[in-house]
Each structure stands twice: as C-alpha cells, then as structure tokens.
PDB file of N, CA and C in Angstrom:
ATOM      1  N   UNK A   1      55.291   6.177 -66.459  1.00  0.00           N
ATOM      2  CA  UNK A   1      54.373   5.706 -65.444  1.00  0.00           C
ATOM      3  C   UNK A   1      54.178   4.207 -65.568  1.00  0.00           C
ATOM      4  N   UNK A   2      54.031   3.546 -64.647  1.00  0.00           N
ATOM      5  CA  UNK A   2      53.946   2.123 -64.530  1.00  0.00           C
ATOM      6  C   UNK A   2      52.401   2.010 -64.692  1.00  0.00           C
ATOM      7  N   UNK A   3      52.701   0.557 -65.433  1.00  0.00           N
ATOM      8  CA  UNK A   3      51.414  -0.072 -66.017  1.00  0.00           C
ATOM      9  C   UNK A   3      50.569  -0.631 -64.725  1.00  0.00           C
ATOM     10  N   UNK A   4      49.144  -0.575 -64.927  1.00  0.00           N
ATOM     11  CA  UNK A   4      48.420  -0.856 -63.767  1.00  0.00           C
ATOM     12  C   UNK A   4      48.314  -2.070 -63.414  1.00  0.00           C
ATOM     13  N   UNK A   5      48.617  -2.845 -64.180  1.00  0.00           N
ATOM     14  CA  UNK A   5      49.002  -4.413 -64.477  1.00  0.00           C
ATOM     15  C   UNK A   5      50.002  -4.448 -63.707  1.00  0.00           C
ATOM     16  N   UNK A   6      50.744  -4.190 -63.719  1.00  0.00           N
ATOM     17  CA  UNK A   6      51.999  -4.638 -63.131  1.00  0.00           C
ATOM     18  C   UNK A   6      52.511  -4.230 -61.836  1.00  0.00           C
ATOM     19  N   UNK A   7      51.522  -3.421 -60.881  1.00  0.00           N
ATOM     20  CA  UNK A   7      51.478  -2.542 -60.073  1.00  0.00           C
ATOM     21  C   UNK A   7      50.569  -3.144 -59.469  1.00  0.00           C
ATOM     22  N   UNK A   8      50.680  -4.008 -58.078  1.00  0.00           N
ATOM     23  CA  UNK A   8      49.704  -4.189 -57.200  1.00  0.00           C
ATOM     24  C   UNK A   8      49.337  -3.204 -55.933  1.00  0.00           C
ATOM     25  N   UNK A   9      49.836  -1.972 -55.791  1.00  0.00           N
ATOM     26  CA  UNK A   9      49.862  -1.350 -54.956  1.00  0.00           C
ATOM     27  C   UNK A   9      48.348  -0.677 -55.360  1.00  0.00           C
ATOM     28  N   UNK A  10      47.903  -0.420 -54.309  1.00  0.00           N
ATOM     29  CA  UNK A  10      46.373   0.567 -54.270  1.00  0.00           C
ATOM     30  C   UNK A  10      46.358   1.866 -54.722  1.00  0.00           C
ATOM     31  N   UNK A  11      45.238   2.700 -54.552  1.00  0.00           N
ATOM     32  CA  UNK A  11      45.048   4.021 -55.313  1.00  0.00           C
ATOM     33  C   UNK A  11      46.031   4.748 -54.158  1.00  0.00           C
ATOM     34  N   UNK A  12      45.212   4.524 -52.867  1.00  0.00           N
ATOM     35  CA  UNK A  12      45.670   5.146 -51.502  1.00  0.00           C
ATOM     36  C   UNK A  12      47.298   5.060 -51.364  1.00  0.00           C
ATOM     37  N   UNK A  13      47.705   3.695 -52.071  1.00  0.00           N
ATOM     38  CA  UNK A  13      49.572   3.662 -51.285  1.00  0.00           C
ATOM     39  C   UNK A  13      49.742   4.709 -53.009  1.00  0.00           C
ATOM     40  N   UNK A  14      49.343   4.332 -53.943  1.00  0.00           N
ATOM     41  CA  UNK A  14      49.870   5.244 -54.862  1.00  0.00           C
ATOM     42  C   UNK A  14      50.248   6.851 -54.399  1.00  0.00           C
ATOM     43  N   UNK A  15      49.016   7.360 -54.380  1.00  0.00           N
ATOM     44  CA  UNK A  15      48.828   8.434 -54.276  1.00  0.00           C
ATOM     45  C   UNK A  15      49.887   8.931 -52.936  1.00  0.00           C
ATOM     46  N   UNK A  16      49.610   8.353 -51.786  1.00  0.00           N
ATOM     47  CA  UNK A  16      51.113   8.303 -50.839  1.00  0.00           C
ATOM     48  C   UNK A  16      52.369   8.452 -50.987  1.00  0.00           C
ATOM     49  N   UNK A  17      53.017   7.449 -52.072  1.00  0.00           N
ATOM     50  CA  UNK A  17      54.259   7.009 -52.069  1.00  0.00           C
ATOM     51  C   UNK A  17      54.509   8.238 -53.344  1.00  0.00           C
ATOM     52  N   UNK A  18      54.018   8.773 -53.911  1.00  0.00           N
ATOM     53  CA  UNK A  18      53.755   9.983 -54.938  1.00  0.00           C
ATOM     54  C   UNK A  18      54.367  11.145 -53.886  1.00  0.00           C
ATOM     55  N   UNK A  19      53.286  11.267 -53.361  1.00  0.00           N
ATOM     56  CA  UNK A  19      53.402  12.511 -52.166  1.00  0.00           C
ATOM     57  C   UNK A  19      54.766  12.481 -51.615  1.00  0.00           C
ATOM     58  N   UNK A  20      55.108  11.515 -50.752  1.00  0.00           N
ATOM     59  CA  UNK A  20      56.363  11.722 -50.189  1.00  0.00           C
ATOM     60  C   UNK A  20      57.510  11.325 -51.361  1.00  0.00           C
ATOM     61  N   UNK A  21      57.344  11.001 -52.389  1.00  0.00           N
ATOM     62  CA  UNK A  21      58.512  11.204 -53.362  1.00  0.00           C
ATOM     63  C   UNK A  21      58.560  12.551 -53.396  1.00  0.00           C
ATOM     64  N   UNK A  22      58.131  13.223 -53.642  1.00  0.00           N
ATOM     65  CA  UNK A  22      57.784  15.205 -53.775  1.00  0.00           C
ATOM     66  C   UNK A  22      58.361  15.638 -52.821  1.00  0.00           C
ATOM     67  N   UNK A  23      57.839  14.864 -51.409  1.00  0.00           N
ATOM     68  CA  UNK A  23      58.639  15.350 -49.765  1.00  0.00           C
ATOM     69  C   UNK A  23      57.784  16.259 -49.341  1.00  0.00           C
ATOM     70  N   UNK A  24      56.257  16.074 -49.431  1.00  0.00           N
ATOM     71  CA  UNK A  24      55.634  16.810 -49.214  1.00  0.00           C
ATOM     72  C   UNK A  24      54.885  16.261 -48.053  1.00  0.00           C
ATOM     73  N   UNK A  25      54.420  16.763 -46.860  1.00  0.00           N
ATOM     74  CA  UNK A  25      54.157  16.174 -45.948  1.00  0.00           C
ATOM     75  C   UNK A  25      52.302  16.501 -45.862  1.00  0.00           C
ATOM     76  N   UNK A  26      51.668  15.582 -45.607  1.00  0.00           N
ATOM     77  CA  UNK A  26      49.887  15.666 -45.069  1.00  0.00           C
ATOM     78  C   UNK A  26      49.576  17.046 -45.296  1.00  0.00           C
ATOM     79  N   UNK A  27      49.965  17.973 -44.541  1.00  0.00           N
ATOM     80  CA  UNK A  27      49.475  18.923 -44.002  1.00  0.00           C
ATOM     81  C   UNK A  27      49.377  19.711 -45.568  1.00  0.00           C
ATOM     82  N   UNK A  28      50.851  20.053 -45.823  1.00  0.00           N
ATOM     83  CA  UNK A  28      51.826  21.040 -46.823  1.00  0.00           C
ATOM     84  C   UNK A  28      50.252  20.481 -48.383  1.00  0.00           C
ATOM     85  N   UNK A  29      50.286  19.232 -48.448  1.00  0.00           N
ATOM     86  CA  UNK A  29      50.173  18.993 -49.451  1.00  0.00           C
ATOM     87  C   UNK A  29      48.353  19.353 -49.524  1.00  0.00           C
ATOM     88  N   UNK A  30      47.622  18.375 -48.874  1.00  0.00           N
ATOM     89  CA  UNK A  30      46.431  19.072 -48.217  1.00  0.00           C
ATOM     90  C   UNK A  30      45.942  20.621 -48.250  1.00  0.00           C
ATOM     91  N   UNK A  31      46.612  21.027 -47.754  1.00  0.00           N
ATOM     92  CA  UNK A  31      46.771  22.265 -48.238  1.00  0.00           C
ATOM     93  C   UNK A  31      46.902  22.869 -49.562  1.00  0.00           C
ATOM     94  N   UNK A  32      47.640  22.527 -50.549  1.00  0.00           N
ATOM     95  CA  UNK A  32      47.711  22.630 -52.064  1.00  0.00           C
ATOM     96  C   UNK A  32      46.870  22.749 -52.640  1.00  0.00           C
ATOM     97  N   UNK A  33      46.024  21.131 -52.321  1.00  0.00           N
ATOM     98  CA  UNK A  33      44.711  20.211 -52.639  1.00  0.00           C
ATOM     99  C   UNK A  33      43.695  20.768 -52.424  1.00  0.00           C
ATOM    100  N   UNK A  34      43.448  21.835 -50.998  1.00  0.00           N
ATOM    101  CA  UNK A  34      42.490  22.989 -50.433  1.00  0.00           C
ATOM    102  C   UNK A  34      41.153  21.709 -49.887  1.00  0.00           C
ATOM    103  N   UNK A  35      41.919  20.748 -49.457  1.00  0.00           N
ATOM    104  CA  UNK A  35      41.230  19.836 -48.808  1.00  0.00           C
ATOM    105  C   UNK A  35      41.373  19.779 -47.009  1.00  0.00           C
ATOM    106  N   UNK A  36      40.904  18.945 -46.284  1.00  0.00           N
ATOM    107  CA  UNK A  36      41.573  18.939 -44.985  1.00  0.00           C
ATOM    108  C   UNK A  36      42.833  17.346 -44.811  1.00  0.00           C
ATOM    109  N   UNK A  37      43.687  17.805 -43.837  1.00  0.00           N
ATOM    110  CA  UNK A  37      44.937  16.756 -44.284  1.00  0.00           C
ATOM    111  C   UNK A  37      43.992  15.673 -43.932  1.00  0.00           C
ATOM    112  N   UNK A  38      42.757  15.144 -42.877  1.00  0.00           N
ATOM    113  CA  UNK A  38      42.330  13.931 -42.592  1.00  0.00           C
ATOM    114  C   UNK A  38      41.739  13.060 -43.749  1.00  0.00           C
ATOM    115  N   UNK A  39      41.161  14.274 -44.552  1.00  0.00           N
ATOM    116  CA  UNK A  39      40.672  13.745 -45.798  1.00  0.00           C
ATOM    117  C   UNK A  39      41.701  13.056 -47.132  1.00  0.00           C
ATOM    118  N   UNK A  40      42.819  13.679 -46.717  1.00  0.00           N
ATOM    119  CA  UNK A  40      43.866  12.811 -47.412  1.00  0.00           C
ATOM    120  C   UNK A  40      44.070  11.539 -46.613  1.00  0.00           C
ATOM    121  N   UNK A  41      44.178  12.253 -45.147  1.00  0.00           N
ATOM    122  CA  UNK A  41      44.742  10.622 -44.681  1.00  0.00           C
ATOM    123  C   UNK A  41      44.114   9.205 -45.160  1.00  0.00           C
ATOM    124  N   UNK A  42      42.468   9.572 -45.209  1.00  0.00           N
ATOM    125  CA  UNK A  42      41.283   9.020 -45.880  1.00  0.00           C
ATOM    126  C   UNK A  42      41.780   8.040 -47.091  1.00  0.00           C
ATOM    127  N   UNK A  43      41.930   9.419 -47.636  1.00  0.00           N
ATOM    128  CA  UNK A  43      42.299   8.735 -49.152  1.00  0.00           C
ATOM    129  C   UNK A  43      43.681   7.313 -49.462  1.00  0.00           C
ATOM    130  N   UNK A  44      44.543   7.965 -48.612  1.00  0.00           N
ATOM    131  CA  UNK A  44      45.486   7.372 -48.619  1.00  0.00           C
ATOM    132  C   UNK A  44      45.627   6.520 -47.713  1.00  0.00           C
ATOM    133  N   UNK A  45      44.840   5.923 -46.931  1.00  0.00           N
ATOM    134  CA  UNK A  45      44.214   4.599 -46.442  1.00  0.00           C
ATOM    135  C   UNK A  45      43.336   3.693 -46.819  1.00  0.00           C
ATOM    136  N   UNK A  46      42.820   4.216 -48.052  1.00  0.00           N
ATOM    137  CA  UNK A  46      41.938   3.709 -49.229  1.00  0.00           C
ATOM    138  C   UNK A  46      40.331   3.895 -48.064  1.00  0.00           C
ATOM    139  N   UNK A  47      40.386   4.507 -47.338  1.00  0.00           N
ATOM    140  CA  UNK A  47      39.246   4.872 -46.621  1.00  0.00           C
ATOM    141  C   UNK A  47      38.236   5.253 -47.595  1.00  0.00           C
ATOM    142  N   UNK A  48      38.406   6.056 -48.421  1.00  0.00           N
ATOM    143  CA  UNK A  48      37.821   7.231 -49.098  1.00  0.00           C
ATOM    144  C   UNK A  48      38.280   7.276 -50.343  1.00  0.00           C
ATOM    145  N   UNK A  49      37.562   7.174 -51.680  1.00  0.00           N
ATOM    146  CA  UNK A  49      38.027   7.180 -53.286  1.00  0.00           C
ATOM    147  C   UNK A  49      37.559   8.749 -53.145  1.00  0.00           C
ATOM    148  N   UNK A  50      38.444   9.868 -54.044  1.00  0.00           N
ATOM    149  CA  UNK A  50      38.309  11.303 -54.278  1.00  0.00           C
ATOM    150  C   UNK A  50      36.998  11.362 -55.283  1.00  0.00           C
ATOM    151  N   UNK A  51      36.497  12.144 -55.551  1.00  0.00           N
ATOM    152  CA  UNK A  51      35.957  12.740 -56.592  1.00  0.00           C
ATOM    153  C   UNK A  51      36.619  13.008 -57.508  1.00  0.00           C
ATOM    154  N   UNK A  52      35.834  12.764 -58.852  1.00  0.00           N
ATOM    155  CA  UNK A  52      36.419  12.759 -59.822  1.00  0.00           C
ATOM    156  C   UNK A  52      36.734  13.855 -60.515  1.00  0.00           C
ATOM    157  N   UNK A  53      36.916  15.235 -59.774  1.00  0.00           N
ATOM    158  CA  UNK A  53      37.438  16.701 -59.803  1.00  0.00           C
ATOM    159  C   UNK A  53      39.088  16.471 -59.297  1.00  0.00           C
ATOM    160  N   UNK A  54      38.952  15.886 -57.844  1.00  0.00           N
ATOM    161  CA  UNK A  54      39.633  16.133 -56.939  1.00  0.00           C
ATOM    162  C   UNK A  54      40.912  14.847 -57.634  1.00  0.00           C
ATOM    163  N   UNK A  55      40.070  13.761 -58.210  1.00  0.00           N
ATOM    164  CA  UNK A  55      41.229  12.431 -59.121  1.00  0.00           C
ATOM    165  C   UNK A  55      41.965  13.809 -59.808  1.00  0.00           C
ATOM    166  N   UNK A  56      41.191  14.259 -60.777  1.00  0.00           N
ATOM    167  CA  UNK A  56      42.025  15.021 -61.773  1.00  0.00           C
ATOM    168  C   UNK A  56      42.964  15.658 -61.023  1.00  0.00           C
ATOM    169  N   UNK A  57      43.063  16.519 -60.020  1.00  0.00           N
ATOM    170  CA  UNK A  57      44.018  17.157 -59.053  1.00  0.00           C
ATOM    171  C   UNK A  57      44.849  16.551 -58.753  1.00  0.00           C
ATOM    172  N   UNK A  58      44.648  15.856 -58.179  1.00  0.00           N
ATOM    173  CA  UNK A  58      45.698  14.655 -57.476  1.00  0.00           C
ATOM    174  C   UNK A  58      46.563  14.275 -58.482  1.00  0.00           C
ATOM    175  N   UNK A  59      45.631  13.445 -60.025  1.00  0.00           N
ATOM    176  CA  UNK A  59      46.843  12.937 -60.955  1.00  0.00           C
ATOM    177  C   UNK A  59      47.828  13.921 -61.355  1.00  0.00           C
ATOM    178  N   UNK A  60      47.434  15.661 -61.725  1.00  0.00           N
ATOM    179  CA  UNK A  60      47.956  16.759 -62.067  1.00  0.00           C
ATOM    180  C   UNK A  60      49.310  17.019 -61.277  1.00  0.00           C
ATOM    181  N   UNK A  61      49.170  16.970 -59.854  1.00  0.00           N
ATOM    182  CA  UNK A  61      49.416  17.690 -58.759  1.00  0.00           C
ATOM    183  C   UNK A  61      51.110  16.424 -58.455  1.00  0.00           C
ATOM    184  N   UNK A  62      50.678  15.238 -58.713  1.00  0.00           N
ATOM    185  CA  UNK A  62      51.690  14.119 -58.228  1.00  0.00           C
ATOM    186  C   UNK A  62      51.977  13.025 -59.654  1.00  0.00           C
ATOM    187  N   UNK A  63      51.700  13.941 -60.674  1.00  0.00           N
ATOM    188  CA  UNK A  63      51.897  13.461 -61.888  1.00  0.00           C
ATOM    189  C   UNK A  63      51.378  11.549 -62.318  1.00  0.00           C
ATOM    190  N   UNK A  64      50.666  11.269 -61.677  1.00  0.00           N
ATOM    191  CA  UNK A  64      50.009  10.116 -62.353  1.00  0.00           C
ATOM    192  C   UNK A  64      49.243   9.904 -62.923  1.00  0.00           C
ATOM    193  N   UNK A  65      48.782   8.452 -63.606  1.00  0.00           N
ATOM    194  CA  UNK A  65      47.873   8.502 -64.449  1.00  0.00           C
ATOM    195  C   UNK A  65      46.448   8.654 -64.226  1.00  0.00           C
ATOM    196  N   UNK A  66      45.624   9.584 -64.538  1.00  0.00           N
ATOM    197  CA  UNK A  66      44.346   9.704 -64.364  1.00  0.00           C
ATOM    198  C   UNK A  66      43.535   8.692 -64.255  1.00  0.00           C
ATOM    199  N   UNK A  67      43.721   8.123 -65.922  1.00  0.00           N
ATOM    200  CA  UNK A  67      42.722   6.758 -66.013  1.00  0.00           C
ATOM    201  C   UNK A  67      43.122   5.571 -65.001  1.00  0.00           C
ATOM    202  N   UNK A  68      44.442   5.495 -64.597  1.00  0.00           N
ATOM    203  CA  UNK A  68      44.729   4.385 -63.654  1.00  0.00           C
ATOM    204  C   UNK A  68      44.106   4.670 -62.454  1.00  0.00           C
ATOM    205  N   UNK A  69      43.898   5.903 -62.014  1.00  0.00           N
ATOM    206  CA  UNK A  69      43.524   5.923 -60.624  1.00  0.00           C
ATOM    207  C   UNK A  69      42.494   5.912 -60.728  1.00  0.00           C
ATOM    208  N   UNK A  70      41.337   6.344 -61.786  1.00  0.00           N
ATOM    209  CA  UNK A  70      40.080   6.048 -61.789  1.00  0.00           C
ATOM    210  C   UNK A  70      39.473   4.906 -61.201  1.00  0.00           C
ATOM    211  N   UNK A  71      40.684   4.224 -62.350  1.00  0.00           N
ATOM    212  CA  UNK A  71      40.033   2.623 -62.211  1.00  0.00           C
ATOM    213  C   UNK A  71      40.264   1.336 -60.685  1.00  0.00           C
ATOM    214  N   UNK A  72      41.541   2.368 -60.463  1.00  0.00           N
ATOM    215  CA  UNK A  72      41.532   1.907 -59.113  1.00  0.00           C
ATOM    216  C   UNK A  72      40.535   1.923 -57.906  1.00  0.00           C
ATOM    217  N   UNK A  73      40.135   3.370 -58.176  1.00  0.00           N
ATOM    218  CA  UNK A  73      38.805   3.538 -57.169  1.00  0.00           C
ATOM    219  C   UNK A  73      37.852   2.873 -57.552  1.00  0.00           C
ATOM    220  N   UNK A  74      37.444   2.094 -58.422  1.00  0.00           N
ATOM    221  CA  UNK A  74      36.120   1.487 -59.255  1.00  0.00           C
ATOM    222  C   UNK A  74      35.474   2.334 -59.507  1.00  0.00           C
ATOM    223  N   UNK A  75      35.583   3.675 -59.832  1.00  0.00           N
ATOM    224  CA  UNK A  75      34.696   4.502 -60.520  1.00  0.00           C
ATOM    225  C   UNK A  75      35.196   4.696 -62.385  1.00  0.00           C
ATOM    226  N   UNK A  76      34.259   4.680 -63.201  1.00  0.00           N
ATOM    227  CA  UNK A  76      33.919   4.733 -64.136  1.00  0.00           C
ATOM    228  C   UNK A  76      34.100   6.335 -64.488  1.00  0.00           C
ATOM    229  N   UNK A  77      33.679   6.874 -63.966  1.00  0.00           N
ATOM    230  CA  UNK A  77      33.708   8.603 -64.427  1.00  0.00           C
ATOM    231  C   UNK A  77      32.546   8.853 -64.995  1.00  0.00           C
ATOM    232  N   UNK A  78      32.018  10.150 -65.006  1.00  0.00           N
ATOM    233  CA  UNK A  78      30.562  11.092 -65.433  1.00  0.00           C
ATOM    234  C   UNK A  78      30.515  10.815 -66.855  1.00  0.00           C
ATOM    235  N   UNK A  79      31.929  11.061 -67.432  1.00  0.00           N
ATOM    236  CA  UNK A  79      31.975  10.701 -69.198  1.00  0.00           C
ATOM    237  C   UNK A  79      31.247   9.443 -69.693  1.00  0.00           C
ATOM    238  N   UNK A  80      32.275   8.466 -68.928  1.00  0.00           N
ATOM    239  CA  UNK A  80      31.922   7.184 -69.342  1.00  0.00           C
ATOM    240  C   UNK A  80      30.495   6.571 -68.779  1.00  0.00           C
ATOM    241  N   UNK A  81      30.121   6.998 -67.968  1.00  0.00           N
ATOM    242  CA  UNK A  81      28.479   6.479 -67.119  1.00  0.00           C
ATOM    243  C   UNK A  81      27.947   7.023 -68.252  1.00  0.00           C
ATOM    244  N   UNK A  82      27.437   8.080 -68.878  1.00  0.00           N
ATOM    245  CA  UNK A  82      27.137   8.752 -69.213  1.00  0.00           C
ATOM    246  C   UNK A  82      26.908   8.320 -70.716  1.00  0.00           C
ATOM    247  N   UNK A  83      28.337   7.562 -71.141  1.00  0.00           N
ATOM    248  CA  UNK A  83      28.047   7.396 -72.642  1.00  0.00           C
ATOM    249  C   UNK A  83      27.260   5.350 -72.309  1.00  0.00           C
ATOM    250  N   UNK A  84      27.839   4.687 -71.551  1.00  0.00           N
ATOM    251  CA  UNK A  84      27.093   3.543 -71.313  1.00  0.00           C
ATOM    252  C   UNK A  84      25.750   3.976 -71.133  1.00  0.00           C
ATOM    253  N   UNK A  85      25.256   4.369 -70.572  1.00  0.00           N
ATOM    254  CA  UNK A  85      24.149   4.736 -70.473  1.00  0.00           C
ATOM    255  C   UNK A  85      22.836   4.972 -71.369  1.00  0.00           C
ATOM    256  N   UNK A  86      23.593   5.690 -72.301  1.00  0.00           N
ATOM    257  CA  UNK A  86      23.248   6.131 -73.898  1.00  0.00           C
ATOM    258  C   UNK A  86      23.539   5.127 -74.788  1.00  0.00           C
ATOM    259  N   UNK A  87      24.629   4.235 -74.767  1.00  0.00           N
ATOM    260  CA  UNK A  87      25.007   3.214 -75.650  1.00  0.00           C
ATOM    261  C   UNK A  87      24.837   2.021 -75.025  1.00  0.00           C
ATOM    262  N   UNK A  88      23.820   1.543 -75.803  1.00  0.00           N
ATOM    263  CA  UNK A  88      23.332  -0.127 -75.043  1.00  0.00           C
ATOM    264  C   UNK A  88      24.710  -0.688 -75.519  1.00  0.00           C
ATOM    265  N   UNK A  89      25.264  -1.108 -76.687  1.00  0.00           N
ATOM    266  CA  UNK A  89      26.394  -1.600 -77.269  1.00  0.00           C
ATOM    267  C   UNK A  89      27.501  -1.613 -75.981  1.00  0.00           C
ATOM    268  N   UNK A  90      27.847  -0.600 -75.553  1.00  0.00           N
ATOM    269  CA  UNK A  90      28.880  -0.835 -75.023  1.00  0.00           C
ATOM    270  C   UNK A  90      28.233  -0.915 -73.517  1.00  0.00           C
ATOM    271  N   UNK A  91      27.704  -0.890 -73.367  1.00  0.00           N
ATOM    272  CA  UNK A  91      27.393  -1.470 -71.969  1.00  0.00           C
ATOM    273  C   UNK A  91      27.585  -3.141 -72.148  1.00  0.00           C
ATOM    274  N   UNK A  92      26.819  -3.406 -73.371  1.00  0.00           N
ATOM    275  CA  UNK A  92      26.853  -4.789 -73.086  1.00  0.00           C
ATOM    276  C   UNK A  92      28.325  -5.386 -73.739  1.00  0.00           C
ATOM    277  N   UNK A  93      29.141  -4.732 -74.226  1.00  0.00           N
ATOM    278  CA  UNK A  93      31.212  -5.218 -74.192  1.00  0.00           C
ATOM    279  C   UNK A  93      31.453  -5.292 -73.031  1.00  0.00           C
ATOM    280  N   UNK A  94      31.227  -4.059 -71.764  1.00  0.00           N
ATOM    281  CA  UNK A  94      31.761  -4.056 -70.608  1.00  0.00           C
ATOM    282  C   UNK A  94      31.047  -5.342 -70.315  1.00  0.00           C
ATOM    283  N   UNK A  95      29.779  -5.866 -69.880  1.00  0.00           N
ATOM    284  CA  UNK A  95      29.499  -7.251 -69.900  1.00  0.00           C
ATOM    285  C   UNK A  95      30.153  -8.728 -70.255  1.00  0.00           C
ATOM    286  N   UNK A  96      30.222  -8.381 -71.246  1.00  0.00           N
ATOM    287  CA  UNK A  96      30.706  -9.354 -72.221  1.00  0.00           C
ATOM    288  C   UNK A  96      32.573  -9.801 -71.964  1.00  0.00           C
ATOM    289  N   UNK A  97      32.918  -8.715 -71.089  1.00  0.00           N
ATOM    290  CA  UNK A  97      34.717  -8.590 -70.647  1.00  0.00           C
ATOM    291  C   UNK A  97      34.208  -8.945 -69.544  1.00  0.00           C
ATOM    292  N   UNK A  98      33.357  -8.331 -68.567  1.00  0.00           N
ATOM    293  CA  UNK A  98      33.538  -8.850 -67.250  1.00  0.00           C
ATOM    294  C   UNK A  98      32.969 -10.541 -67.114  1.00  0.00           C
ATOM    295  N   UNK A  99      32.183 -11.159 -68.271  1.00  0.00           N
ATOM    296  CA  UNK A  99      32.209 -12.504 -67.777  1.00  0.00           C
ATOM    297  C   UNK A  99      32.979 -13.616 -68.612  1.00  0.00           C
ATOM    298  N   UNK A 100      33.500 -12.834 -69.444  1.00  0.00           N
ATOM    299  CA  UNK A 100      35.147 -13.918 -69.761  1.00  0.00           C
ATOM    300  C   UNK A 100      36.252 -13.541 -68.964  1.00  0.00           C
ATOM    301  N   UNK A 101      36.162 -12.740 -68.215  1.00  0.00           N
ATOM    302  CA  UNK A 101      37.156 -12.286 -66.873  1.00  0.00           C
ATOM    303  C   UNK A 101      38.522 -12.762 -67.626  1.00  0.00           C
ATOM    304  N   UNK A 102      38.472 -11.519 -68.333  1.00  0.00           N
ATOM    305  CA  UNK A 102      40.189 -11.345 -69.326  1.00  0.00           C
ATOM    306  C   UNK A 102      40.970 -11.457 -68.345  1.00  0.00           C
ATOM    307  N   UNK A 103      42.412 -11.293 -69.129  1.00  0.00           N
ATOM    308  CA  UNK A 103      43.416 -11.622 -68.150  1.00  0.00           C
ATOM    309  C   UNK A 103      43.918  -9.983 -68.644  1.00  0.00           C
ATOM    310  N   UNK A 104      44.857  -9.654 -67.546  1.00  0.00           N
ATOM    311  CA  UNK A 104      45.816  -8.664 -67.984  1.00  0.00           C
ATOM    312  C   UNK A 104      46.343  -8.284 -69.771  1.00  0.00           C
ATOM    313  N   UNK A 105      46.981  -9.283 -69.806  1.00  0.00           N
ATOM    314  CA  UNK A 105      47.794  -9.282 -71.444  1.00  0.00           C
ATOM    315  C   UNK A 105      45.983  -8.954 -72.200  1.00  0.00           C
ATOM    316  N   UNK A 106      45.020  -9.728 -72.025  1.00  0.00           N
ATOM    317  CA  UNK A 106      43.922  -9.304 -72.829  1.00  0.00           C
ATOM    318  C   UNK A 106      43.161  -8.504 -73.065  1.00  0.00           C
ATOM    319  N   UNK A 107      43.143  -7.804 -71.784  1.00  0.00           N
ATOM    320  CA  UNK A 107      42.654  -6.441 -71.704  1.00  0.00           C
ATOM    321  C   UNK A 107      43.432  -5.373 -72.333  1.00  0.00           C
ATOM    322  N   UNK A 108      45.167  -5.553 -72.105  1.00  0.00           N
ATOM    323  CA  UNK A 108      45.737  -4.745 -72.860  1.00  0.00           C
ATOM    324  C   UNK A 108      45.593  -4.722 -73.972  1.00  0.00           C
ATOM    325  N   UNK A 109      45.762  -6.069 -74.751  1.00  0.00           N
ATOM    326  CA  UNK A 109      45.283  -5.782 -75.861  1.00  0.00           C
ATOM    327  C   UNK A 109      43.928  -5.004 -76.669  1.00  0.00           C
ATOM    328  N   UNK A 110      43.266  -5.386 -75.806  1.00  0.00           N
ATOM    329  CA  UNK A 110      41.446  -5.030 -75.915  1.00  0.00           C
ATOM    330  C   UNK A 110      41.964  -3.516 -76.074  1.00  0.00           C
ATOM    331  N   UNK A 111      42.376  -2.538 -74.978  1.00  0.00           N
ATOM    332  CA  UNK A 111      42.790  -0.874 -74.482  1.00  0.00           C
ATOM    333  C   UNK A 111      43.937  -0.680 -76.317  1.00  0.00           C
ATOM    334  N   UNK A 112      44.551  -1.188 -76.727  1.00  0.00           N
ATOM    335  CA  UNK A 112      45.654  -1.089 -77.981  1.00  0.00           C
ATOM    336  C   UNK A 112      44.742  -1.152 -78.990  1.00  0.00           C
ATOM    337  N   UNK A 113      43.768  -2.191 -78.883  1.00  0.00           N
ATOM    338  CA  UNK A 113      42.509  -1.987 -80.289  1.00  0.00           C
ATOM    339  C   UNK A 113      42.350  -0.503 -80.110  1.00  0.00           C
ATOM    340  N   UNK A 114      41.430  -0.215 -78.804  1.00  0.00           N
ATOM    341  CA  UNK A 114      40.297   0.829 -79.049  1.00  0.00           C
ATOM    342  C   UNK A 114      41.316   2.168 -79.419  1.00  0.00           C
ATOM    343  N   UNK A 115      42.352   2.530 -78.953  1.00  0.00           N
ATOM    344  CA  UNK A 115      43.500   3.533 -78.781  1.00  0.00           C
ATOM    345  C   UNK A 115      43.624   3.715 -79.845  1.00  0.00           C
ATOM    346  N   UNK A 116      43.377   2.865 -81.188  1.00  0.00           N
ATOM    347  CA  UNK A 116      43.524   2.809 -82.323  1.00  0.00           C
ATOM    348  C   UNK A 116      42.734   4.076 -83.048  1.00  0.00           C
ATOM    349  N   UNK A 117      41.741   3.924 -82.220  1.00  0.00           N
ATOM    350  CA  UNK A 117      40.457   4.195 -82.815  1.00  0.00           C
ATOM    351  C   UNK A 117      40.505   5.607 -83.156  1.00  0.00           C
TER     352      UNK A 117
END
C-alpha cells in the first residue's frame, strides 16, 4: 500500500480508483457495503467522510489502509478521542506537532518512534 505521503489523491478518489480496480460498479458494490449507491457516490466525491464502522468496511472490502483513510477524512476515531481525552499528555504532543507543522519525513519518523513502542 502506498504511503500517505506520497499519495496526493483524496479519501473519495482512493476509495474509487480501489473500486473500479476490483471492476466493481456503484450499484454491485453499494450493495456489498448494504449502503445506498448515492451514498457512495457521496463518499467518493469527498461529499461525505464514512463512519468509522463503515471506514473499517471499506478498508476490508477494497483492501486499504485503515489508518490512512481515517486520517484522510480528519477523523481521529472513538479510540483515539477517547484516549486524548483521558490523557492530557498526549493531547498536548498532538499540539505541540500541529504548531511546528512537521514535514512529511518528520512525522514519519515521529509514527517509526511510537511503532516501536
């Protein structure tokens, strides 16, 4: 799977260009999903970020990365709200990254520390 870095394409063309690699058309796939096809179209116009049930499906379903598409939608997830929330500490890292506004290579590195962990 390609790095999110290196990938300027959106959640919506992702999730698209996924789909019809498969050859699966709106309807067919929608259907799978037990969604309605407009609500894909949604998605895949970046109209609409999924729920974070429906992310997990999607990454499952068209084999991509979960955490990438998360982050594409700007959602954080129930986990992670959840533990910021509870942990002043890391609320205030996510702070502390968003106003030295890392670069790519630094963030990766930052994601290779914690992976460690």
């Amino acid at each position: 799977m390609a790095d999110i870095a290196n990938d300027d394409r959106s959640l919506g063309e992702r999730v698209r260009d996924a789909r019809l690699g498969r050859q699966l058309g709106v309807r067919e796939f929608a259907r799978q999903l037990e969604i309605t096809p407009s609500y894909l179209s949604d998605i895949e116009a970046d109209r609409r970020a999924p729920a974070e049930p429906l992310m997990h499906t999607l990454a499952d379903a068209l084999n991509l990365e979960f955490d990438q598409m998360m982050a594409l939608s700007g959602r954080l997830g129930a986990q992670a709200e959840r533990y910021i929330k509870r942990t002043p500490d890391a609320a205030l890292l996510f702070r502390r990254i968003s106003e030295k506004k890392l670069s790519p290579d630094e963030l990766a590195e930052l994601r290779e520390i914690v992976d460690k962990y």
